[in-house]
C-alpha atoms as a PDB file:
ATOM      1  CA  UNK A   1     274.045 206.088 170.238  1.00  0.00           C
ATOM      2  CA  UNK A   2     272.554 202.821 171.790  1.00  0.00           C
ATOM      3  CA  UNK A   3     274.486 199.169 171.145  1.00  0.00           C
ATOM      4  CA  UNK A   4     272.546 197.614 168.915  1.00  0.00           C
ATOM      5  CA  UNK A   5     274.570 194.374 168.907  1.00  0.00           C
ATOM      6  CA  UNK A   6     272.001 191.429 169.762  1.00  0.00           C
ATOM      7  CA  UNK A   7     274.814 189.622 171.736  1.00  0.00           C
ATOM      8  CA  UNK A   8     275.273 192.881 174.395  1.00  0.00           C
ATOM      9  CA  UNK A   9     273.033 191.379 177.331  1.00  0.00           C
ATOM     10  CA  UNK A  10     269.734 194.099 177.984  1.00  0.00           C
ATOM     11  CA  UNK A  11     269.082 195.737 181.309  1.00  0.00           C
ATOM     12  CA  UNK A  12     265.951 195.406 182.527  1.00  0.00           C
ATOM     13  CA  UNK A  13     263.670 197.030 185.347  1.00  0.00           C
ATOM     14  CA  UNK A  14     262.796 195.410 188.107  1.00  0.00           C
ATOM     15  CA  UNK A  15     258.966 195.588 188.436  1.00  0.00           C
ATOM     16  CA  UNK A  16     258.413 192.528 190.752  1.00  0.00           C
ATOM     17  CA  UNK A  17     259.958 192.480 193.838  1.00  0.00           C
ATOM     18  CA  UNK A  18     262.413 189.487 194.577  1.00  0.00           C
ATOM     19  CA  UNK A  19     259.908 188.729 197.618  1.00  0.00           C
ATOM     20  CA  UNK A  20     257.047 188.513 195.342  1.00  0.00           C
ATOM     21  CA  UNK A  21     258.627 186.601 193.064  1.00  0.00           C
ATOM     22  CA  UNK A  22     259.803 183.843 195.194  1.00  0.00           C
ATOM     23  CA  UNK A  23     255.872 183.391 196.384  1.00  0.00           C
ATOM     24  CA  UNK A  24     254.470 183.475 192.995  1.00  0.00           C
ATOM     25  CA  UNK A  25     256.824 180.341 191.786  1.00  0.00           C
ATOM     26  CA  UNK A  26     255.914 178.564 195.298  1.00  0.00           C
ATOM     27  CA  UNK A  27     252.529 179.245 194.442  1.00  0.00           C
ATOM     28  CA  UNK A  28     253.451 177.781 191.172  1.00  0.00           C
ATOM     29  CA  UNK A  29     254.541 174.394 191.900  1.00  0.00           C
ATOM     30  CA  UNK A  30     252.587 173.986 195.067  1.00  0.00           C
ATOM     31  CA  UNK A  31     249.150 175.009 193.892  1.00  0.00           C
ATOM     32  CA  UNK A  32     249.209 173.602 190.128  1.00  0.00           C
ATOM     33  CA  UNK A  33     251.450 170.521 190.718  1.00  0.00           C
ATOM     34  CA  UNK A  34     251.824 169.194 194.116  1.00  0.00           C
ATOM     35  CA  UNK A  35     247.710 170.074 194.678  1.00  0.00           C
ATOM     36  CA  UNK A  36     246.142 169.669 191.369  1.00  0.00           C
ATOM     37  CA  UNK A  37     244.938 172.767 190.992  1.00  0.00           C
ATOM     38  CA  UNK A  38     245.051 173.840 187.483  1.00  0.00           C
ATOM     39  CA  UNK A  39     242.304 176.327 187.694  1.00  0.00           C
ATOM     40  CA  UNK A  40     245.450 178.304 189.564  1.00  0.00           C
ATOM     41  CA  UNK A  41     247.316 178.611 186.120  1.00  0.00           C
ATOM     42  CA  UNK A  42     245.018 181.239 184.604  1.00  0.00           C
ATOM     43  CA  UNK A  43     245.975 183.315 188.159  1.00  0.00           C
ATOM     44  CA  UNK A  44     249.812 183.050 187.909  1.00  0.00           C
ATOM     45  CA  UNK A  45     250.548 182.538 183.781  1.00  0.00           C
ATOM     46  CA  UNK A  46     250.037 185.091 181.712  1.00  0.00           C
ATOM     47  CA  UNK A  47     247.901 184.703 178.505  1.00  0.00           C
ATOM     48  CA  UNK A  48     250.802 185.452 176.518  1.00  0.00           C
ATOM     49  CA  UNK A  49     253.292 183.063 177.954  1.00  0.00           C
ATOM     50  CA  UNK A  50     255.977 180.692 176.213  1.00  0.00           C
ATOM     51  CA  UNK A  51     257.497 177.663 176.902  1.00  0.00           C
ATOM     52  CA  UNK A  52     260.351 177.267 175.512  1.00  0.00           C
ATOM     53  CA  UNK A  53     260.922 173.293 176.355  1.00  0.00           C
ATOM     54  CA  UNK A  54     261.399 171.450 172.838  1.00  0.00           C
ATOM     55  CA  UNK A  55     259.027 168.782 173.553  1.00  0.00           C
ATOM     56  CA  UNK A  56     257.898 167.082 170.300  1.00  0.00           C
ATOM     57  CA  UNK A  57     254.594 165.715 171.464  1.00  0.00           C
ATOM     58  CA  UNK A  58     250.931 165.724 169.588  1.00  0.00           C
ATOM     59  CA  UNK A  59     248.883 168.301 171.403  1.00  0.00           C
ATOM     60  CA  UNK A  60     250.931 169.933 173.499  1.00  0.00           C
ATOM     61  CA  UNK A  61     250.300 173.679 173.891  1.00  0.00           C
ATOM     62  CA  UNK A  62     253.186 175.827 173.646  1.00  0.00           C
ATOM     63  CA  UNK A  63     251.393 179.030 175.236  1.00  0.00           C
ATOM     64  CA  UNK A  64     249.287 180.744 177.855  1.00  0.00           C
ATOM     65  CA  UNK A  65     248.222 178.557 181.010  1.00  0.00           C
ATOM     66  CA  UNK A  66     247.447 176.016 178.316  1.00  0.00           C
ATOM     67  CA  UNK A  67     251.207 175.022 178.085  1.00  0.00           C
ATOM     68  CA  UNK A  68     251.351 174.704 181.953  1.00  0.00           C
ATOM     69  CA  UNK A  69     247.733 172.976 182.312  1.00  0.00           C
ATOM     70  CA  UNK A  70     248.713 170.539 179.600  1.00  0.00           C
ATOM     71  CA  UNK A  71     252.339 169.775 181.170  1.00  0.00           C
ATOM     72  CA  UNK A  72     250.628 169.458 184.447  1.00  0.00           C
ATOM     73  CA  UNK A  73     247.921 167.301 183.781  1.00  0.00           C
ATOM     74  CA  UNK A  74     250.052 164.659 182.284  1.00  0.00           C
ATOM     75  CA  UNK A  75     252.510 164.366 185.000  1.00  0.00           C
ATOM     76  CA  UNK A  76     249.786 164.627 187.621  1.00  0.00           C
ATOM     77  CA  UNK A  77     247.611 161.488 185.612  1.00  0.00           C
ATOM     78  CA  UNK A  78     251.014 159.518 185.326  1.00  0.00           C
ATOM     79  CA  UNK A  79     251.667 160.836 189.127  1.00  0.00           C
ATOM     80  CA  UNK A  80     248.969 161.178 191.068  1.00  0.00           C
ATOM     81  CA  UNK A  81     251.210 161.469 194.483  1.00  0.00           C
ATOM     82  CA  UNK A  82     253.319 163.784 192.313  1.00  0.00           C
ATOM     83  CA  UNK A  83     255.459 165.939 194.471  1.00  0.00           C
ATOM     84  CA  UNK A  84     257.995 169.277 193.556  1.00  0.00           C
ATOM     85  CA  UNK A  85     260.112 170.192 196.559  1.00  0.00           C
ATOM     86  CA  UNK A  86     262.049 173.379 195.752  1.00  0.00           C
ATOM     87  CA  UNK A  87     265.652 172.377 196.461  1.00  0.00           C
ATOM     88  CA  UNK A  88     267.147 176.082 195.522  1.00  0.00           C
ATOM     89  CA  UNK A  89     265.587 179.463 194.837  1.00  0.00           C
ATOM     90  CA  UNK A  90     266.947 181.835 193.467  1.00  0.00           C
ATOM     91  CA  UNK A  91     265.654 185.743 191.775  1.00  0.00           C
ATOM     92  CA  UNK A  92     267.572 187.862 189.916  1.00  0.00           C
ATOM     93  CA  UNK A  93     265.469 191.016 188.049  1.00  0.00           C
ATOM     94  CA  UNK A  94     262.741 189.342 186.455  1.00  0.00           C
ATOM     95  CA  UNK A  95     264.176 185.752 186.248  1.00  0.00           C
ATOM     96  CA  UNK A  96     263.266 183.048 188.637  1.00  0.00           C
ATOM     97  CA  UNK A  97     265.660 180.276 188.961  1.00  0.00           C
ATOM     98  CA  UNK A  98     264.807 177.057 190.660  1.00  0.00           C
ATOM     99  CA  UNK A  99     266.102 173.641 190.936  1.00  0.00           C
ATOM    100  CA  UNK A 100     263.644 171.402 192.087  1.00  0.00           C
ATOM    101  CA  UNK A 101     263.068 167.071 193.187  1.00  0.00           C
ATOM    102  CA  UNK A 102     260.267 165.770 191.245  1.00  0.00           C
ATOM    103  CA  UNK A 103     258.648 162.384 192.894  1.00  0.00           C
ATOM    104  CA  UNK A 104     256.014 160.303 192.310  1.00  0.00           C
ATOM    105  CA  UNK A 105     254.997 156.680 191.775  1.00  0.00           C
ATOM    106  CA  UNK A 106     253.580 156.131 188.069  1.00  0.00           C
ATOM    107  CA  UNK A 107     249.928 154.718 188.655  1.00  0.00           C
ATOM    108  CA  UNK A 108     248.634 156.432 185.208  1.00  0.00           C
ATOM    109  CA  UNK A 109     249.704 156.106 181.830  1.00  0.00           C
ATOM    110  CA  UNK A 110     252.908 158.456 180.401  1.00  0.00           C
ATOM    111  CA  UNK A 111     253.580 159.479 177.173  1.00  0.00           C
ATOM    112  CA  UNK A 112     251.795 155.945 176.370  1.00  0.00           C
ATOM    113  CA  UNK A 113     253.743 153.901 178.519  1.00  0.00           C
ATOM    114  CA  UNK A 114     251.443 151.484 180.946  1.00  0.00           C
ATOM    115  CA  UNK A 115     251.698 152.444 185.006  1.00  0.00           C
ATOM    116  CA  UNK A 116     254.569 151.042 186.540  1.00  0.00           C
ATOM    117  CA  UNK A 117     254.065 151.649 189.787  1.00  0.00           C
ATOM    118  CA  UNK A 118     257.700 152.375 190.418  1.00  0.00           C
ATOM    119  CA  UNK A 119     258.333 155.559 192.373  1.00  0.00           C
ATOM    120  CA  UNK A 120     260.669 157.986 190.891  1.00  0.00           C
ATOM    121  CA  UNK A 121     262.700 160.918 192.188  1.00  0.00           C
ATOM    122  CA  UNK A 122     263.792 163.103 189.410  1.00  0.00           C
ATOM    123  CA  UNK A 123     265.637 166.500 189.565  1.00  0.00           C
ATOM    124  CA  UNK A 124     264.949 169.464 187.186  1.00  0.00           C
ATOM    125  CA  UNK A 125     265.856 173.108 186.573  1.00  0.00           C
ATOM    126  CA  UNK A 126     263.607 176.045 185.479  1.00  0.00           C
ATOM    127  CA  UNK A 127     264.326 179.887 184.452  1.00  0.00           C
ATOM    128  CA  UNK A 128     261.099 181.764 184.425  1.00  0.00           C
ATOM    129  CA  UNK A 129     260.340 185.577 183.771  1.00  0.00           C
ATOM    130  CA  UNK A 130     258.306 187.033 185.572  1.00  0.00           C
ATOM    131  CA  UNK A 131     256.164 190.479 184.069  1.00  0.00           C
ATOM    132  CA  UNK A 132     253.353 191.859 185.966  1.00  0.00           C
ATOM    133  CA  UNK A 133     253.405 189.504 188.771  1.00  0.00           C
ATOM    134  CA  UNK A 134     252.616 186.860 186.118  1.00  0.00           C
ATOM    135  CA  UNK A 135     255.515 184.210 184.447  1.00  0.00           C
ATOM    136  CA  UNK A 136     255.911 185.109 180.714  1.00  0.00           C
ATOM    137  CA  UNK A 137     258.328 182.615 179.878  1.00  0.00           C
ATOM    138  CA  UNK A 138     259.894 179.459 180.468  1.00  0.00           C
ATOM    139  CA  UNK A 139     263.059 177.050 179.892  1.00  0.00           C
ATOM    140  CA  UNK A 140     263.664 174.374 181.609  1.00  0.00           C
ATOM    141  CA  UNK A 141     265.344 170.963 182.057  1.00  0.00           C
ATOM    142  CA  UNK A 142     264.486 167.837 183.801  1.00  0.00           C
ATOM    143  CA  UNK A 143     266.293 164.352 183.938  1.00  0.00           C
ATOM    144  CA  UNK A 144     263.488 162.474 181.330  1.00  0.00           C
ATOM    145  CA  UNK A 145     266.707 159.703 181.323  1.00  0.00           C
ATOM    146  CA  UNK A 146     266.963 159.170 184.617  1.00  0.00           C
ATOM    147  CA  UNK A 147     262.683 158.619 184.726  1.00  0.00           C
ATOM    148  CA  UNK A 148     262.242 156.247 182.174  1.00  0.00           C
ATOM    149  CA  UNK A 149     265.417 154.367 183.666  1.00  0.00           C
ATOM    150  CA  UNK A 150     263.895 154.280 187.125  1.00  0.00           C
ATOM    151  CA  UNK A 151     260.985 153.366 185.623  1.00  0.00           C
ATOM    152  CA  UNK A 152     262.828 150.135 184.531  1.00  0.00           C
ATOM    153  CA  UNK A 153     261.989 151.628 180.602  1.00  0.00           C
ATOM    154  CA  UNK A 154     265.728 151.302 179.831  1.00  0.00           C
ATOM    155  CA  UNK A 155     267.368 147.791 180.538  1.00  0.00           C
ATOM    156  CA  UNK A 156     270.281 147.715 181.231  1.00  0.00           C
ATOM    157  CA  UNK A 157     270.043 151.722 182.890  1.00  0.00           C
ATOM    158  CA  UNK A 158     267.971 150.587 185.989  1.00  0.00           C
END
């Protein structure tokens, strides 16, 4: 009889290999965010993807290369230098961890705040899953506090 309890972790097949998989999420940040390319989203995101990132702004998509087009092309407006230097790498079955150094000098607007022109350097971490040699699904964190304070957008924090 199988465990049916929700909590027991599932095993799951390897169907990308871990070499693959590290190129596909260089790919990712090089192509789409440190080169503009969004075009390259429909390549590497599946249609059915999810982002799980509880961001609570008006028309943000939430699937497909939409979500990552979308994220991208307002960090990239705010950012136009924007830059995402993989700091650690790692893949484990269909997961891609990475933590990653965001930086970039504001010369566009973000989330409706004027350009600075402060440079920040910002760290984040993402899990993606990977199906099909495409990324399904993604959580991730990145230090929002520690942009808007070098962005001098919280006195006393800068």
């Amino acid at each position: 009889m199988m465990d049916t309890d929700p909590k027991t972790p599932q095993v799951i097949r390897q169907e990308t290999s871990t070499e693959d998989s590290a190129s596909l999420i260089r790919r990712f940040y090089d192509e789409i965010f440190n080169q503009g390319r969004l075009d390259v989203a429909d390549d590497l995101v599946s249609p059915g993807f999810v982002d799980h990132i509880p961001w609570p702004m008006p028309g943000r998509a939430t699937q497909g290369p939409g979500a990552v087009t979308w994220f991208a092309s307002m960090y990239r407006t705010a950012f136009p230098d924007l830059h995402v230097e993989i700091d650690d790498l790692i893949v484990v079955d269909d997961r891609i961890i990475t933590r990653v150094t965001w930086c970039g000098t504001q010369q566009g607007q973000l989330m409706g705040a004027q350009p600075t022109g402060k440079r920040v350097r910002v760290s984040g971490i993402d899990i993606v899953r990977v199906s099909g040699g495409q990324l399904v699904e993604h959580w991730g964190q990145i230090d929002v506090l520690g942009m808007l304070s070098q962005l001098g957008f919280l006195p006393g924090l800068s």
